[in-house]
Each structure stands twice: as C-alpha cells, then as structure tokens.
N, C-alpha and C. Protein backbone atom coordinates (compact mmCIF):
# COMPACT_ATOMS: atom_id res chain seq x y z
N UNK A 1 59.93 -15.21 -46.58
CA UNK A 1 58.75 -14.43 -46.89
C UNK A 1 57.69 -14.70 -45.82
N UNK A 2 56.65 -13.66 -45.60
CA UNK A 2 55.75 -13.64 -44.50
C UNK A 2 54.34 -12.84 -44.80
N UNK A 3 53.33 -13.79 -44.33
CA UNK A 3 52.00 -13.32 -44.93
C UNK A 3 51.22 -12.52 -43.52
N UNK A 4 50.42 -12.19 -43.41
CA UNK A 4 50.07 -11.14 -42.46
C UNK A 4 48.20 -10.72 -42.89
N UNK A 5 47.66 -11.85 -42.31
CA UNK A 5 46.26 -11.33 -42.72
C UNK A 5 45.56 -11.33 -41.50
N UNK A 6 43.99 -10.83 -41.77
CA UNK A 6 43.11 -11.12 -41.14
C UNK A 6 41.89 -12.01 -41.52
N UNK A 7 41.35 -12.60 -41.04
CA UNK A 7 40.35 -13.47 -41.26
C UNK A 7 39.49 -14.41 -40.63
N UNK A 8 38.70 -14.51 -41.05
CA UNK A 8 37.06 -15.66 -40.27
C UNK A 8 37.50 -16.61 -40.05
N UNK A 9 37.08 -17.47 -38.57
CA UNK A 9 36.73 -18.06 -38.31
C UNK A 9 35.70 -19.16 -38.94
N UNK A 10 36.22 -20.54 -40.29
CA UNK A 10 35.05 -20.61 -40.21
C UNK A 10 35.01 -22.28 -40.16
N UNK A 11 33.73 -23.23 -40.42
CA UNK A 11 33.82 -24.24 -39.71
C UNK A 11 33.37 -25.32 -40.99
N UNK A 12 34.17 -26.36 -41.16
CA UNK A 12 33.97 -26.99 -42.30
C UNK A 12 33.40 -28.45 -42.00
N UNK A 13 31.89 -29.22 -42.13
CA UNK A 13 31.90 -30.02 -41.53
C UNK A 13 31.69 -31.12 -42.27
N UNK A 14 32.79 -32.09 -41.92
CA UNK A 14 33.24 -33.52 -42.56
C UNK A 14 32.37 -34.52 -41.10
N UNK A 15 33.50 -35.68 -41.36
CA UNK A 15 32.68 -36.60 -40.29
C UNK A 15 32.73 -35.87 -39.27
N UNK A 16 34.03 -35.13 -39.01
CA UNK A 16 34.14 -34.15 -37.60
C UNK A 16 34.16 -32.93 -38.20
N UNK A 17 33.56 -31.73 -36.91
CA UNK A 17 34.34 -30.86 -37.47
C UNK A 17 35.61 -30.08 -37.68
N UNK A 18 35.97 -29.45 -38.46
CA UNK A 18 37.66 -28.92 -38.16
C UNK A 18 36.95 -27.41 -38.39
N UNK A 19 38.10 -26.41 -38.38
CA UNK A 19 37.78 -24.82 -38.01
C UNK A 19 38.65 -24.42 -39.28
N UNK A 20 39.22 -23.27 -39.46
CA UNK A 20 39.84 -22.90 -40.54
C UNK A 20 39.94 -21.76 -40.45
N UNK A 21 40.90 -20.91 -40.81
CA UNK A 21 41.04 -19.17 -41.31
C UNK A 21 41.11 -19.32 -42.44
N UNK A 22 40.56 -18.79 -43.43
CA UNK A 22 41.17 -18.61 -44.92
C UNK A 22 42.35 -17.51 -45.53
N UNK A 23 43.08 -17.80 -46.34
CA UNK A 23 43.76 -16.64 -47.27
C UNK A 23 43.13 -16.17 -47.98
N UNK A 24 43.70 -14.89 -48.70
CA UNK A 24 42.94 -14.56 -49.79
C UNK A 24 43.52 -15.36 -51.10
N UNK A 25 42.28 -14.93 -52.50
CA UNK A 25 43.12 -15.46 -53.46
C UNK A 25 44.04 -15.13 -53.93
N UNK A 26 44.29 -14.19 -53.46
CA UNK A 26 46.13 -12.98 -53.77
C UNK A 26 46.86 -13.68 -52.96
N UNK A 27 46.76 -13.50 -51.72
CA UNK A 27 47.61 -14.10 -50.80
C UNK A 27 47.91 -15.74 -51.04
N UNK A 28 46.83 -15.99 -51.44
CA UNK A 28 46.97 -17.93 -51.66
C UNK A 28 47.84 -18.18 -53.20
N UNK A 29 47.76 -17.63 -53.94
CA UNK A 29 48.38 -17.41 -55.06
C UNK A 29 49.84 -17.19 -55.19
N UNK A 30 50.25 -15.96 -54.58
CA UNK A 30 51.73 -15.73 -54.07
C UNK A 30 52.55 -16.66 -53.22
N UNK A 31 51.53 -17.16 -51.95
CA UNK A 31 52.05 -18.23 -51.75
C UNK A 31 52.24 -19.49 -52.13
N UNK A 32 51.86 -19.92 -53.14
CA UNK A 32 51.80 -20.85 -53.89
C UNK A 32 53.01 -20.89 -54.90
N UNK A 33 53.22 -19.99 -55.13
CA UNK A 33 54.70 -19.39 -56.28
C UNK A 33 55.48 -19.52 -55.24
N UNK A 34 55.97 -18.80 -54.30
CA UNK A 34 56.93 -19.00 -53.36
C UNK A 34 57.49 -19.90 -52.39
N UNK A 35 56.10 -20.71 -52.57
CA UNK A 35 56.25 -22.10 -51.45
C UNK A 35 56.52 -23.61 -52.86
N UNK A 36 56.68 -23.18 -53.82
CA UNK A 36 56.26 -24.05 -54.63
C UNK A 36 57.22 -25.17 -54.55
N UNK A 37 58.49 -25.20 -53.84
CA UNK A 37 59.36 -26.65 -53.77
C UNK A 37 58.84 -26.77 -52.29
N UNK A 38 58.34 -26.38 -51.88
CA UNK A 38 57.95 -27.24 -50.32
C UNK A 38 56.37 -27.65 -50.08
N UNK A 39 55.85 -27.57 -51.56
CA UNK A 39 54.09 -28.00 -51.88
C UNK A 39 54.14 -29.96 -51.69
N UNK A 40 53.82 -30.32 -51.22
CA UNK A 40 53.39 -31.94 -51.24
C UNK A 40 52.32 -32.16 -50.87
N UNK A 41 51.41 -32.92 -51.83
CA UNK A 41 50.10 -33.29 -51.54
C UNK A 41 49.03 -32.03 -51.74
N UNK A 42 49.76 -31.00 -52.96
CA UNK A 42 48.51 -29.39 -52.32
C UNK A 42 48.60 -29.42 -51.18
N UNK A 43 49.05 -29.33 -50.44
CA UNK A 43 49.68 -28.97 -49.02
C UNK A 43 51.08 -28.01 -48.74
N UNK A 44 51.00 -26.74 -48.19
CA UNK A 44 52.09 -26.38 -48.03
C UNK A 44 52.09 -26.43 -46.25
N UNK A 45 53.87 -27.00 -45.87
CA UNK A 45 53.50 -26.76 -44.79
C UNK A 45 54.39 -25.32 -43.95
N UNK A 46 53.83 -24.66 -42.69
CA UNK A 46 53.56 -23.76 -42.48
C UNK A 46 54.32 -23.28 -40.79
N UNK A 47 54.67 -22.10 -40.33
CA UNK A 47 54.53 -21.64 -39.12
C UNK A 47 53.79 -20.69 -39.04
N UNK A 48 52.57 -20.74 -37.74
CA UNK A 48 51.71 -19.98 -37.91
C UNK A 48 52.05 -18.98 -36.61
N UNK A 49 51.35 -17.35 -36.05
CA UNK A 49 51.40 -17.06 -34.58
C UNK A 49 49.54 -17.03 -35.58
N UNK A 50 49.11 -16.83 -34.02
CA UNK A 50 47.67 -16.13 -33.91
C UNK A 50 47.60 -15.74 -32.58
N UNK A 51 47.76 -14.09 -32.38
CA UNK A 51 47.79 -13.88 -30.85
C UNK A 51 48.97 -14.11 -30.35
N UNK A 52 48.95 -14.89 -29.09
CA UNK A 52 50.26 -15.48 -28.56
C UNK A 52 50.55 -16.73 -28.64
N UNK A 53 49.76 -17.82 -29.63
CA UNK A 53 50.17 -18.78 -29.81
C UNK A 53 50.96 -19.25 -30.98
N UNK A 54 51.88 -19.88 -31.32
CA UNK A 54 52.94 -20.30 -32.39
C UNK A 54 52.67 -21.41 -32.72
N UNK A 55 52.71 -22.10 -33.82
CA UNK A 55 52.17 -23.50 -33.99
C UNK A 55 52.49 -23.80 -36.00
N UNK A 56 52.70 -25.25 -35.98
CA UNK A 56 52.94 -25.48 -37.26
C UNK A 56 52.30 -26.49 -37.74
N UNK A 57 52.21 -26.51 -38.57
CA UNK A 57 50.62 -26.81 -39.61
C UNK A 57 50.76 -27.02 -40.99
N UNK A 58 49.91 -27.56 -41.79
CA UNK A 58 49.80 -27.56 -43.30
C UNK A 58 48.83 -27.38 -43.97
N UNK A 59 48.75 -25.74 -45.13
CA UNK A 59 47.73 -25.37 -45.58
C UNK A 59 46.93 -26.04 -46.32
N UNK A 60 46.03 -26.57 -46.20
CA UNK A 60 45.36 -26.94 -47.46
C UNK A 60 44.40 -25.88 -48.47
N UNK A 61 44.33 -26.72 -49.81
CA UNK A 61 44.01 -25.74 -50.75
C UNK A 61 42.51 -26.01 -50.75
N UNK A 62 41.95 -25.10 -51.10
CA UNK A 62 40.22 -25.37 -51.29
C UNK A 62 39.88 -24.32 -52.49
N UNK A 63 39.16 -24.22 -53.45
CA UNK A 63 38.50 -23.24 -54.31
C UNK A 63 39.31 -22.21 -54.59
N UNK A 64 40.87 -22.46 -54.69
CA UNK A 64 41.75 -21.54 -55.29
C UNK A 64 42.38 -20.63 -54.00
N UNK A 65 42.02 -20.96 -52.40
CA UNK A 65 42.78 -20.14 -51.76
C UNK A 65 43.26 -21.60 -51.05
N UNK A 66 43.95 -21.04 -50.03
CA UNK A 66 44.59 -21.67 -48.73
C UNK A 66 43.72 -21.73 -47.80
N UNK A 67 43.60 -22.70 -46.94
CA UNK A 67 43.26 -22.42 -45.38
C UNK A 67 44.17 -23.10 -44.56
N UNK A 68 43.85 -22.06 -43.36
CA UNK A 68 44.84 -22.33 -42.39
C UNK A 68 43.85 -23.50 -41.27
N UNK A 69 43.98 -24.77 -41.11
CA UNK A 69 43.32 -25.67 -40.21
C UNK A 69 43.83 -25.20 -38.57
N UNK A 70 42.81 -24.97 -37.69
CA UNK A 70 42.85 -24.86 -36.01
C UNK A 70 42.71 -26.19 -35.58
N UNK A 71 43.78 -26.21 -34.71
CA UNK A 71 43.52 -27.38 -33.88
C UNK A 71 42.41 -26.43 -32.35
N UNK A 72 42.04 -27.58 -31.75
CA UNK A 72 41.11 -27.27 -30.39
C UNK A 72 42.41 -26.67 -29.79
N UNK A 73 43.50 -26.93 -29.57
CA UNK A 73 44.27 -26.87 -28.80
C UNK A 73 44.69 -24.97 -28.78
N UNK A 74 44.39 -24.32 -29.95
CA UNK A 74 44.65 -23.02 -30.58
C UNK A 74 43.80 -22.16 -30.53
N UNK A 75 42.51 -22.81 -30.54
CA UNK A 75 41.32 -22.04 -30.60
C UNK A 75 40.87 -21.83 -29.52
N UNK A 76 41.52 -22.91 -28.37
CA UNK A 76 41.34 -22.69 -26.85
C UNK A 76 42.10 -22.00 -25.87
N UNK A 77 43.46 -21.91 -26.63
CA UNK A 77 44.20 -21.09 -25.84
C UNK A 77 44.15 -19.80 -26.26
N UNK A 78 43.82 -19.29 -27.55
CA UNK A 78 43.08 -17.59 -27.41
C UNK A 78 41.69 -17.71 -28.21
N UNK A 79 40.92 -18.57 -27.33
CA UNK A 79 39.56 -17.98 -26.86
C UNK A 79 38.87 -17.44 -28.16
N UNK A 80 39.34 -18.29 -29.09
CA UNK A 80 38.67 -18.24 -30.78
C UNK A 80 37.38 -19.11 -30.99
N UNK A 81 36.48 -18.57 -31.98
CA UNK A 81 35.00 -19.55 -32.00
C UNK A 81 34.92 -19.02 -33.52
N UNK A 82 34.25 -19.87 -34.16
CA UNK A 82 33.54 -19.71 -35.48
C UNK A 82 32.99 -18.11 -35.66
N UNK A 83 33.39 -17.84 -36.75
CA UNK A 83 33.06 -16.08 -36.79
C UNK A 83 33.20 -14.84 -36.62
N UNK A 84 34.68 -15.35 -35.47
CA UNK A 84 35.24 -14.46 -34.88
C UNK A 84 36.02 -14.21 -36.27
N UNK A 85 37.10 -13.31 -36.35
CA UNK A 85 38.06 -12.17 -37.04
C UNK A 85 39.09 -12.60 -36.22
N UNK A 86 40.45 -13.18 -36.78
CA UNK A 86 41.62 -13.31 -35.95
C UNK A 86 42.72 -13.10 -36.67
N UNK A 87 43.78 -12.14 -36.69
CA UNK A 87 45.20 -11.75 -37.06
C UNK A 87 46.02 -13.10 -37.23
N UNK A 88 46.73 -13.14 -38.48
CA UNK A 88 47.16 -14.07 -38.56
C UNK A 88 48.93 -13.84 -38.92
N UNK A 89 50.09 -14.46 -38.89
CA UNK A 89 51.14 -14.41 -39.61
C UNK A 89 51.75 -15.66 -40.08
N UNK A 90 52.38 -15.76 -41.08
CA UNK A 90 52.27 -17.43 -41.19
C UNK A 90 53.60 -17.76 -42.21
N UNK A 91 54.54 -18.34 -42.18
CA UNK A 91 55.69 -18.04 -42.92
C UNK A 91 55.74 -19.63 -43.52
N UNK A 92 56.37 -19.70 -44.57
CA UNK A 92 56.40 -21.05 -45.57
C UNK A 92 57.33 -21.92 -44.61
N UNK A 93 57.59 -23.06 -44.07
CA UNK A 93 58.28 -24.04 -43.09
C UNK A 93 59.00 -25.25 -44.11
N UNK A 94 60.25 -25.66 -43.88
CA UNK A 94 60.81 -26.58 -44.24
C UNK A 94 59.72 -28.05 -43.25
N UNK A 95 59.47 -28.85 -43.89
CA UNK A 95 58.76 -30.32 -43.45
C UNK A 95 60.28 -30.63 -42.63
N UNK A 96 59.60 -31.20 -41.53
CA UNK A 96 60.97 -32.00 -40.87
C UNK A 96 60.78 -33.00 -40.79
C-alpha cells in the first residue's frame, strides 16, 4: 500500500529543532490499520520519495495524525524550508 500527499513544511521546537510534513487524519488513520504489525513504539517505520530524494524513516504520531520527520540532509538536497508545500509518497517498510 502507498500514500501520496501533499503537505507543510512545519517546524517543531524541542531542545533542537526537527522539521516535519504531516498526514492527514484519514491518511494517518488508514495507515495505522494497515501498518498495524510493523507499529513499535507509535512509530511506524517508513520509505519515503520527496522530489528526487528516497529515504527511510519512522513516523511518529502526534494529535491523532502521523508526521513524517526531515532530516537536514533532505531538506537540503531539494531545497525545502518551513512552509513550503512538498509532494510526498511514503509506503509502510519492514524494520531491518
């Protein structure tokens, strides 16, 4: 199965900050049913594209959706910033 959104840029600030795309609560929901033997920790983990980059990751849950966490390393190679709108696809991943 494969999710296919769009979404903000946005910036969550702990001791550091980290970045984030969110799901919706539809989308976070469905995936939650479908990912549900590969959930550990409220964490599902993930393959993401954004653009031309590919990368794997683990969603965390917040206020009933998902977010997708950016590393610098993602947000630098397509030229992403807080606020921007970025295409996302993101498929449920076996943990290795």
């Amino acid at each position: 199965m494969e999710w296919e959104f769009d979404g903000e840029i946005i910036e969550w600030r702990g001791p550091a900050p980290y970045f984030f795309v969110a799901m919706s609560e539809a989308d976070s929901a469905e995936l939650k049913e479908e990912a549900r033997s590969l959930i550990y920790w409220g964490q599902v983990p993930v393959q993401v594209v954004i653009g031309d980059t590919e990368f794997r990751t683990a969603l965390f849950p917040r206020e009933g959706r998902y977010l997708v966490p950016l590393k610098d390393a993602v947000r630098n190679a397509e030229g992403i910033h807080e606020g921007d709108v970025v295409s996302v696809v993101l498929r449920p991943a076996r943990r290795e």
